[in-house]
Protein backbone atom coordinates (compact mmCIF):
# COMPACT_ATOMS: atom_id res chain seq x y z
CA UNK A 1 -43.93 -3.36 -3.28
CA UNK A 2 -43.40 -2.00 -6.60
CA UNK A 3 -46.10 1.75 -7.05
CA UNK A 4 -46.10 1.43 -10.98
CA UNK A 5 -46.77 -1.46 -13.39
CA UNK A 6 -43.76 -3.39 -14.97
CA UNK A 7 -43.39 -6.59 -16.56
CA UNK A 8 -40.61 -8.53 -17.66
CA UNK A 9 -39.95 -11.68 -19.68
CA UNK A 10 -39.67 -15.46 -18.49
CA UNK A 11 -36.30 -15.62 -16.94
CA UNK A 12 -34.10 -18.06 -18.73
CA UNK A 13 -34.60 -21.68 -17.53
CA UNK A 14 -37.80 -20.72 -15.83
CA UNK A 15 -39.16 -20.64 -19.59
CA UNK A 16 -42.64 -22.39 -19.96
CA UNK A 17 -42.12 -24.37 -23.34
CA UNK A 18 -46.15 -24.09 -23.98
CA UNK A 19 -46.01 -20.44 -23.65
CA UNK A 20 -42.28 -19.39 -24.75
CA UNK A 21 -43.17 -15.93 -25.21
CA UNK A 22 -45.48 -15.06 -22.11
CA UNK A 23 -44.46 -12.04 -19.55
CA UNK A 24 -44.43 -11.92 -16.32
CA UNK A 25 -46.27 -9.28 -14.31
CA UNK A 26 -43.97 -7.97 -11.03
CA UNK A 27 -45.15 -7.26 -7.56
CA UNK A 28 -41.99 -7.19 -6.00
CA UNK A 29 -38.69 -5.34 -6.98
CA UNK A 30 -35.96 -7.82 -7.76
CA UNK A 31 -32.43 -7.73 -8.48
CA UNK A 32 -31.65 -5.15 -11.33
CA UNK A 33 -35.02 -3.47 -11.88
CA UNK A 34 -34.15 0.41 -11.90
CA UNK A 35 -36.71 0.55 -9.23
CA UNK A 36 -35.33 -1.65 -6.77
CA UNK A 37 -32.62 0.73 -5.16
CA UNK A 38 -35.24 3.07 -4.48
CA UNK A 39 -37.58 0.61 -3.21
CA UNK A 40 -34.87 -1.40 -1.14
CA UNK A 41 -33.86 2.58 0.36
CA UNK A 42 -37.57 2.94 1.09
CA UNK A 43 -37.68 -0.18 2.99
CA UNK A 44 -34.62 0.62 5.36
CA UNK A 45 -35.73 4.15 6.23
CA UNK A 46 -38.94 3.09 7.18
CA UNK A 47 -37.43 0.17 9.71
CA UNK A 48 -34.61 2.57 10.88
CA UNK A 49 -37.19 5.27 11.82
CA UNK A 50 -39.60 2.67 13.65
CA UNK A 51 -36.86 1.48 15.86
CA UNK A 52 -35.79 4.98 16.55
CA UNK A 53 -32.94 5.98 13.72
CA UNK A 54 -33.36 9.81 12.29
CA UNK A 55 -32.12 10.86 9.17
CA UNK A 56 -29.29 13.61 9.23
CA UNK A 57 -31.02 16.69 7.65
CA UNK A 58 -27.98 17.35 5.73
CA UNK A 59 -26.47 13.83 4.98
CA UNK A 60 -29.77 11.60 4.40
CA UNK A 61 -27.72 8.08 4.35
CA UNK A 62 -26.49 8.82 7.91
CA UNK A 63 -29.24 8.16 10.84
CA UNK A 64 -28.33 8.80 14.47
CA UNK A 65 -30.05 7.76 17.68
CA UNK A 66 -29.26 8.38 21.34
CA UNK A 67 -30.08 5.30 23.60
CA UNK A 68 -28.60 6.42 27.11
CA UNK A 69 -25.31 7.06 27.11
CA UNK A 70 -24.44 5.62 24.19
CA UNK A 71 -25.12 7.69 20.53
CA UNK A 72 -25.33 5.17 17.77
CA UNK A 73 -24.48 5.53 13.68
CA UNK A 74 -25.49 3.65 10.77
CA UNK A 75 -24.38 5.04 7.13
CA UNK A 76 -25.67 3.88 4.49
């Protein structure tokens, strides 16, 4: 969920012919708003920690978690 106000135009052949010039109010992020990286990064830290991922203190797109025996990596 987007934590500021944006709007954009109609997207082309979405256009409503009665209202050619009316904007669109987001509540999402989509593909190629400057906030959507962020928001999208937000996202996957969140579900990595719930299932048990920590961020590396010095390399924050690298989480580690020991199950077992076994240590496991994601990078980002």
């Amino acid at each position: 969920d987007l934590h500021e106000t944006v709007y954009m135009r109609q997207p082309e052949g979405f256009i409503d012919e009665r209202y050619p010039k009316k904007v669109l109010k987001l509540h999402k992020s989509i593909y190629g708003l400057k906030q959507s990286g962020r928001e999208w990064n937000k996202l996957l830290n969140e579900v990595l920690q719930k299932i048990g991922f920590s961020s590396c203190p010095s390399e924050p797109c690298v989480y580690t978690r020991n199950s077992g025996k076994s240590k496991n990596l994601v990078v980002v």
